[in-house]
Protein backbone atom coordinates (compact mmCIF):
# COMPACT_ATOMS: atom_id res chain seq x y z
CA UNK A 1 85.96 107.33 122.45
CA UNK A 2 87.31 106.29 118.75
CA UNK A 3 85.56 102.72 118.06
CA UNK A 4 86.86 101.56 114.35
CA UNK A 5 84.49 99.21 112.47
CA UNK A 6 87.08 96.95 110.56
CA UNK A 7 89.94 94.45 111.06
CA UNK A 8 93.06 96.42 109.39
CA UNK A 9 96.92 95.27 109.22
CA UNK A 10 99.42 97.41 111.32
CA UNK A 11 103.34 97.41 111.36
CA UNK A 12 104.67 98.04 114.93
CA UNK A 13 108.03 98.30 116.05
CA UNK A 14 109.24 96.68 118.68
CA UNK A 15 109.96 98.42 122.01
CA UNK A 16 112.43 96.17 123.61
CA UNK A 17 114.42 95.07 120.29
CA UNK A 18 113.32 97.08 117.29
CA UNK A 19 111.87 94.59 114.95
CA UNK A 20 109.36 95.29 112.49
CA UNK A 21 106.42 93.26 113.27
CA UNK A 22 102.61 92.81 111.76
CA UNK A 23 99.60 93.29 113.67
CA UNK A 24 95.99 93.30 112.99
CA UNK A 25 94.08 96.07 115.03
CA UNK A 26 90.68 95.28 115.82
CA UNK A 27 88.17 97.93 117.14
CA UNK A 28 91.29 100.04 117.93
CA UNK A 29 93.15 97.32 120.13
CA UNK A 30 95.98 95.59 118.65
CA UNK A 31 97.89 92.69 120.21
CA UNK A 32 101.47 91.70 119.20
CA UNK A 33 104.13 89.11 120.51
CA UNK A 34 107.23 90.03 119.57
CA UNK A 35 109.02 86.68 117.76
CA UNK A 36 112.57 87.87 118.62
CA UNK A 37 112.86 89.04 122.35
CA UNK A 38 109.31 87.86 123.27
CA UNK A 39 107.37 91.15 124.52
CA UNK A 40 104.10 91.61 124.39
CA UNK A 41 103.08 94.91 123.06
CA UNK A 42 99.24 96.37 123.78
CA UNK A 43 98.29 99.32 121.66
CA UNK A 44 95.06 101.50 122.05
CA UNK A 45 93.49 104.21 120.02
CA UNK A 46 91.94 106.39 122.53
CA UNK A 47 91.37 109.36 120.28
CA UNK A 48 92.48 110.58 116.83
CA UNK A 49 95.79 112.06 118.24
CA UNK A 50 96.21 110.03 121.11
CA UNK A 51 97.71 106.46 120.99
CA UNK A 52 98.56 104.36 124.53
CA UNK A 53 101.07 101.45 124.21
CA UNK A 54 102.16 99.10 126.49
CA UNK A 55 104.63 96.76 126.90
CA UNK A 56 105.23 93.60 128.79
CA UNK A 57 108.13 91.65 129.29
CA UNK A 58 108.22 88.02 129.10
CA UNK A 59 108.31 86.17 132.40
CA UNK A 60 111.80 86.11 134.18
CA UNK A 61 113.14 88.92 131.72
CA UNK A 62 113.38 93.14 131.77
CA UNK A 63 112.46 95.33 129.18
CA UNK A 64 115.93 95.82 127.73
């Protein structure tokens, strides 16, 4: 598994409405609301090539 050591800044895109948003990954995890549309996007560095995202809708909605 890839473990980082630091706290670094990330810019994500948003799935569900394309905004540019800032993150901060820690450890290789980074967490991100979206302020626009509301989803929730999970990112994971599992390896040097491989990246896993998720994302969640907010309650009552669908991923657009």
């Amino acid at each position: 598994m890839y473990q980082e050591d630091n706290t670094k800044p990330i810019e994500v895109v948003c799935n569900n409405c394309f905004t540019r948003i800032m993150g901060l990954r820690v450890d290789g995890i980074t967490k991100v609301q979206c302020p626009s549309c509301g989803a929730v996007m999970v990112s994971r560095v599992m390896s040097r090539r491989h990246v896993q995202t998720d994302t969640y809708a907010p309650r009552g909605q669908q991923i657009i």
